[in-house]
PDB file of N, CA and C in Angstrom:
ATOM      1  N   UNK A   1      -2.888  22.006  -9.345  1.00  0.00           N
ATOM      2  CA  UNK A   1      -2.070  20.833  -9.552  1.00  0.00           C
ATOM      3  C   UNK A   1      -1.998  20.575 -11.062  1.00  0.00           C
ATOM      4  N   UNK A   2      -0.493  20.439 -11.869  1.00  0.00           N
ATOM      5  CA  UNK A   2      -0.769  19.926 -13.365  1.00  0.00           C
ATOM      6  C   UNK A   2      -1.321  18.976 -13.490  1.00  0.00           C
ATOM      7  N   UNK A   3      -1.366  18.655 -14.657  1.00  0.00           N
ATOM      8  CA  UNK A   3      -1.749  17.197 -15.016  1.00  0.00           C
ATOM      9  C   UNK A   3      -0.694  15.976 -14.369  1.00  0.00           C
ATOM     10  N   UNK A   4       0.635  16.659 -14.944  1.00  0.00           N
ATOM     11  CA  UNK A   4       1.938  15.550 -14.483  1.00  0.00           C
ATOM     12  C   UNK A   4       1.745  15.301 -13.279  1.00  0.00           C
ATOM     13  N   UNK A   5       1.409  16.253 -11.965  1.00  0.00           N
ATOM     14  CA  UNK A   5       1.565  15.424 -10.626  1.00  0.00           C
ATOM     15  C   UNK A   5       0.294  14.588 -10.847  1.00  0.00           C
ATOM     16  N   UNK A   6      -1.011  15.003 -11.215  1.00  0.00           N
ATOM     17  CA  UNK A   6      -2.282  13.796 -10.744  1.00  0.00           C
ATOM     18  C   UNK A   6      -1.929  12.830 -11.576  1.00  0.00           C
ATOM     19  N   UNK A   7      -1.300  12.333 -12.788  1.00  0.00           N
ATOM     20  CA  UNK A   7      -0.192  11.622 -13.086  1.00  0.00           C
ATOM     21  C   UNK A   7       0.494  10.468 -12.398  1.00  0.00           C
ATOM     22  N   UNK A   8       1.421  11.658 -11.709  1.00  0.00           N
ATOM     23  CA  UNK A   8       2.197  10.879 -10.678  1.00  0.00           C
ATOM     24  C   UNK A   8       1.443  10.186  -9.440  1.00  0.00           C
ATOM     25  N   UNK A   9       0.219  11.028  -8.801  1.00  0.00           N
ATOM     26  CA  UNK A   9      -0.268  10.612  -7.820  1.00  0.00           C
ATOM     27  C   UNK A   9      -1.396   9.575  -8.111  1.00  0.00           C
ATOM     28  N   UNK A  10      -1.922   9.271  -9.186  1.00  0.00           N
ATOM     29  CA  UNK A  10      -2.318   7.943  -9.760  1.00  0.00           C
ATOM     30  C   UNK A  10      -2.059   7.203  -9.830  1.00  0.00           C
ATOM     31  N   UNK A  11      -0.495   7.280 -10.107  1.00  0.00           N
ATOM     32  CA  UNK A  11       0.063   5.841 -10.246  1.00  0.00           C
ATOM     33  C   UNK A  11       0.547   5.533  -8.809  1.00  0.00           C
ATOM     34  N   UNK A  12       0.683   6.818  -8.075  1.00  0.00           N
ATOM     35  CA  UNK A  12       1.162   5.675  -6.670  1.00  0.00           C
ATOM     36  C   UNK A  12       0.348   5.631  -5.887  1.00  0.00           C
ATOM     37  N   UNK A  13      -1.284   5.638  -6.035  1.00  0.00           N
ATOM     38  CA  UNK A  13      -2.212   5.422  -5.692  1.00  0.00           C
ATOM     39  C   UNK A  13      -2.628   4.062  -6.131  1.00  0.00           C
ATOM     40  N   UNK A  14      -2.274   3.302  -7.662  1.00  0.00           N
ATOM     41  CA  UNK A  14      -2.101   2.508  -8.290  1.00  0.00           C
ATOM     42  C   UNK A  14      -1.014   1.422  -7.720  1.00  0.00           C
ATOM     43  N   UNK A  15       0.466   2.261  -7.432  1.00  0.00           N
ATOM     44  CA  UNK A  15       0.860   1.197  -6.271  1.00  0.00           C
ATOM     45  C   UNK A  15       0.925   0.966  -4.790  1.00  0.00           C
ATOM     46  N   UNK A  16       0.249   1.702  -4.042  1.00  0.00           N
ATOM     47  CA  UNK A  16       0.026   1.214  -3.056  1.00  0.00           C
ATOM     48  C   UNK A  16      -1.354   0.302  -3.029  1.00  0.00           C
ATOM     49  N   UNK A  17      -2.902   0.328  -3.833  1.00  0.00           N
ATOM     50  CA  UNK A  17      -3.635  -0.835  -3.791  1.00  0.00           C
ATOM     51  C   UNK A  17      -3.148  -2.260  -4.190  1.00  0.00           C
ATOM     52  N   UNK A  18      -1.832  -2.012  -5.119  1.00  0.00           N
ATOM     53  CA  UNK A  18      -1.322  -3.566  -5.509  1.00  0.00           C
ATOM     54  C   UNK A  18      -0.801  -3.986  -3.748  1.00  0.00           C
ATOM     55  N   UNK A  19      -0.245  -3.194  -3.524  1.00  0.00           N
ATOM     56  CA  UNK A  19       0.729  -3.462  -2.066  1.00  0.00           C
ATOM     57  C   UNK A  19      -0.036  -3.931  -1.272  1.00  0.00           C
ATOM     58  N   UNK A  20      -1.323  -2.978  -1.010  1.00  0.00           N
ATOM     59  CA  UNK A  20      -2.528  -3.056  -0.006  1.00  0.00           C
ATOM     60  C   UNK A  20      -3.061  -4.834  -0.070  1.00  0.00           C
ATOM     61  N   UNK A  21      -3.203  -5.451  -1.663  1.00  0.00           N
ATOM     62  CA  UNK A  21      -3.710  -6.086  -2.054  1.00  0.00           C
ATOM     63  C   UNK A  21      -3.016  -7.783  -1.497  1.00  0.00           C
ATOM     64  N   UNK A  22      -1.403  -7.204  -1.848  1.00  0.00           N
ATOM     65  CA  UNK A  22      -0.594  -8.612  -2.128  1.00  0.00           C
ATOM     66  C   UNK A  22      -0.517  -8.626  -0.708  1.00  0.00           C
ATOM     67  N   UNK A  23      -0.567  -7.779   0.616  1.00  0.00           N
ATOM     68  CA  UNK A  23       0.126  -7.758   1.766  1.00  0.00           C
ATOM     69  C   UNK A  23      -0.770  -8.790   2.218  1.00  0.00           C
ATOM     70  N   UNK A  24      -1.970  -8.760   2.538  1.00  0.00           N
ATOM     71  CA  UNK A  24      -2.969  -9.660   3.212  1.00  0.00           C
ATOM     72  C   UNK A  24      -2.562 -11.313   2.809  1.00  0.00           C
ATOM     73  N   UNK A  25      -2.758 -11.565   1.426  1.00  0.00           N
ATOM     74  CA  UNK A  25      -2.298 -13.016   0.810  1.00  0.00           C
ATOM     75  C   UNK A  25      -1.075 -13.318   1.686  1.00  0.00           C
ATOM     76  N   UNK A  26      -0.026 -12.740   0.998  1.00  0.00           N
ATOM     77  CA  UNK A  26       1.138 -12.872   1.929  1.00  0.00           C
ATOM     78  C   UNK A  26       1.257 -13.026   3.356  1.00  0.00           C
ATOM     79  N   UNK A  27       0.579 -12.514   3.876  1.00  0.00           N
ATOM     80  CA  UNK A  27       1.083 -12.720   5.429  1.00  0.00           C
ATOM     81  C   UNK A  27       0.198 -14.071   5.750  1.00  0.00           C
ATOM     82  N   UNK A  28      -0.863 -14.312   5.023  1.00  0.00           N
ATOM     83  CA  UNK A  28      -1.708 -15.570   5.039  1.00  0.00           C
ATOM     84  C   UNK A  28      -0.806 -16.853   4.846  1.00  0.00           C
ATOM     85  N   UNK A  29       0.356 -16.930   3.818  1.00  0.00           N
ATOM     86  CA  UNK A  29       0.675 -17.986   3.320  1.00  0.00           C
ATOM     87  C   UNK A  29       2.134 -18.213   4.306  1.00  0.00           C
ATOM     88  N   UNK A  30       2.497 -17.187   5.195  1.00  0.00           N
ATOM     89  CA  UNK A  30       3.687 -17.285   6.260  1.00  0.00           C
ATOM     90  C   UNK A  30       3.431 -17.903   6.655  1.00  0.00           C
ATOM     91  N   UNK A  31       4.833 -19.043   7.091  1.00  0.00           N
ATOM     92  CA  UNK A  31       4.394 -19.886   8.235  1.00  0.00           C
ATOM     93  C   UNK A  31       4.752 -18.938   9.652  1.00  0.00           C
ATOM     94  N   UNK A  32       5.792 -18.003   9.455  1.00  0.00           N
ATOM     95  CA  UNK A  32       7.029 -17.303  10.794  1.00  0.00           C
ATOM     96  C   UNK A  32       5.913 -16.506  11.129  1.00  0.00           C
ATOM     97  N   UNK A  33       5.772 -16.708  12.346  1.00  0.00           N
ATOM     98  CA  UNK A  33       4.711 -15.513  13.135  1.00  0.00           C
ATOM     99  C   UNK A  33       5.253 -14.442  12.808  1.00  0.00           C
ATOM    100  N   UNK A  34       6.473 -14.056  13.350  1.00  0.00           N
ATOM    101  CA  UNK A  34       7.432 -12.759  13.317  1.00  0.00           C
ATOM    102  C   UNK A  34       6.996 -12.213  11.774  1.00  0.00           C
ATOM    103  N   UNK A  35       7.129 -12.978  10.374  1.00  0.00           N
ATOM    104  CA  UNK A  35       7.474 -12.830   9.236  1.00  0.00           C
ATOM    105  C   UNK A  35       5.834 -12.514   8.811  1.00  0.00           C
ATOM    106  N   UNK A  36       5.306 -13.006   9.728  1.00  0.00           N
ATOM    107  CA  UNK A  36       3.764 -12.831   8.853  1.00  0.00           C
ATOM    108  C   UNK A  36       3.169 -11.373  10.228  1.00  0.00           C
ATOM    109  N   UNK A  37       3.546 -10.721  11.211  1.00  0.00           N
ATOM    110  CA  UNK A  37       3.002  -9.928  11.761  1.00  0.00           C
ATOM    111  C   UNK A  37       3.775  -8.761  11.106  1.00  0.00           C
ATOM    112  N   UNK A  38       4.979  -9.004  10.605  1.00  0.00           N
ATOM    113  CA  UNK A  38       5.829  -7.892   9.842  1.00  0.00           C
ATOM    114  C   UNK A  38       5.378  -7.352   8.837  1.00  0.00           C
ATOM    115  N   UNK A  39       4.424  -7.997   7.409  1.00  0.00           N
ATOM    116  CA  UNK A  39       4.123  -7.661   6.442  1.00  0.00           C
ATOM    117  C   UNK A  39       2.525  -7.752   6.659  1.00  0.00           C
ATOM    118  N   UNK A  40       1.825  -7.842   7.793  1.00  0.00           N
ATOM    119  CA  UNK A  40       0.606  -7.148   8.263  1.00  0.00           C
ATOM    120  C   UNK A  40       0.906  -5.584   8.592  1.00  0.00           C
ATOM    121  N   UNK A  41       2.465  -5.431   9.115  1.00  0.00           N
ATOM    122  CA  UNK A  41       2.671  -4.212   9.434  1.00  0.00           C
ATOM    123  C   UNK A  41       2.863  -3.278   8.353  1.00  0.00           C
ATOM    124  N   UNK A  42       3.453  -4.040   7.212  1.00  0.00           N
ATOM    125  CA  UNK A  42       3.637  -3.548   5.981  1.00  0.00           C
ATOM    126  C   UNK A  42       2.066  -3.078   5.134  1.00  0.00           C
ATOM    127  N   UNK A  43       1.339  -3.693   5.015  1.00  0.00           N
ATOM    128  CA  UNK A  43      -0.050  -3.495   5.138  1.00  0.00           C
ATOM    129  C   UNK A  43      -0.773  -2.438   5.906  1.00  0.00           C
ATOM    130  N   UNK A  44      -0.343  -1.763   7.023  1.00  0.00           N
ATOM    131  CA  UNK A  44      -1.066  -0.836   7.428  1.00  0.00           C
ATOM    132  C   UNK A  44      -0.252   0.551   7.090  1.00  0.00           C
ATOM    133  N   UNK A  45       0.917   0.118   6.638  1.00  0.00           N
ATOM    134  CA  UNK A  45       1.257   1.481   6.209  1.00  0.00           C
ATOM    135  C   UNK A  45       1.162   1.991   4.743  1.00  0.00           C
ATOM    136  N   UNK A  46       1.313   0.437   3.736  1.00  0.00           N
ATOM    137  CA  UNK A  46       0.602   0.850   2.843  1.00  0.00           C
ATOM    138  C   UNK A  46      -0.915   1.826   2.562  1.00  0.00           C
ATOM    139  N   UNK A  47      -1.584   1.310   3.662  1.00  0.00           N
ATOM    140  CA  UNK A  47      -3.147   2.014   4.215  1.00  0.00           C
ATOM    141  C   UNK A  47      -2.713   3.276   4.106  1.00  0.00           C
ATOM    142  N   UNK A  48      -1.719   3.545   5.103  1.00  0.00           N
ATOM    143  CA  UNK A  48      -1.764   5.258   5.291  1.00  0.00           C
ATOM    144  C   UNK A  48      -0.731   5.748   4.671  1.00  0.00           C
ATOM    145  N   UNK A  49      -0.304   4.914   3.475  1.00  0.00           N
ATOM    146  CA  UNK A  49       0.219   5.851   2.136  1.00  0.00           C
ATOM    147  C   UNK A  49      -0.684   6.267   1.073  1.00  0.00           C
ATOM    148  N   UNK A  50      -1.666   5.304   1.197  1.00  0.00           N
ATOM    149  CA  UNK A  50      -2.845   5.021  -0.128  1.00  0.00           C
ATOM    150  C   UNK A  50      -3.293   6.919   0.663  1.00  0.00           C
ATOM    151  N   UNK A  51      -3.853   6.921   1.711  1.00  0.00           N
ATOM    152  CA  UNK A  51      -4.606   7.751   2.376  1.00  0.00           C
ATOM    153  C   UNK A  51      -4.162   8.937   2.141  1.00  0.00           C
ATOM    154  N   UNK A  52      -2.659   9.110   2.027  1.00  0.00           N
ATOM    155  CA  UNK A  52      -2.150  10.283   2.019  1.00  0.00           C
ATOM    156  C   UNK A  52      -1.877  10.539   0.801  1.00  0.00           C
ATOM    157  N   UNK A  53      -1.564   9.736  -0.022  1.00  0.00           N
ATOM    158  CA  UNK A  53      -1.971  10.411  -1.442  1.00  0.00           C
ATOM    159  C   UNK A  53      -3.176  10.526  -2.144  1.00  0.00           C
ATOM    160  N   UNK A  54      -4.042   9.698  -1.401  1.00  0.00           N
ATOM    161  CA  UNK A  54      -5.773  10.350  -1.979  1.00  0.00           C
ATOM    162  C   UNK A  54      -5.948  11.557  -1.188  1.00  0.00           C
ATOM    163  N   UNK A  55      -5.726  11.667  -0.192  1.00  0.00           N
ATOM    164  CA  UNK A  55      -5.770  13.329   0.230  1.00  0.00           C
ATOM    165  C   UNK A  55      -5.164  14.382  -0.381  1.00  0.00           C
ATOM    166  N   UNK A  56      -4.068  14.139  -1.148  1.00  0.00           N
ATOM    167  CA  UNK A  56      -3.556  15.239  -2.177  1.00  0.00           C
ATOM    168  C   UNK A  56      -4.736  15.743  -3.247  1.00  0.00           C
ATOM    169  N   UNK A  57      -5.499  14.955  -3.485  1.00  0.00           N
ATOM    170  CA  UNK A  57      -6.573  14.852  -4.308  1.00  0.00           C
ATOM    171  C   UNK A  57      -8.072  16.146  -3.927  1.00  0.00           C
TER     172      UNK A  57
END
């Protein structure tokens, strides 16, 4: 692997923990059930993006 992809795969390792991070707050401060089980959902796939680019690793 060059340098440029672990690079690349840093930083979107970098943005999926922001994602991972803001999703939880967020769905906390919903009032819409619908709106707050949606971006819990958003949250678990952030999970298994984080996952799949630390496995490139």
């Amino acid at each position: 692997m060059t340098g440029k992809e672990l690079l690349y795969i840093e930083d979107a390792l970098g943005h999926e923990t922001f994602m991972k991070s803001c999703c939880p707050k967020t769905s906390a401060q919903l009032t819409d059930p619908a709106l707050s089980a949606y971006v819990k959902e958003l949250e678990q796939k952030h999970t298994e993006l984080f996952n799949k680019f630390f496995n490139l690793l």
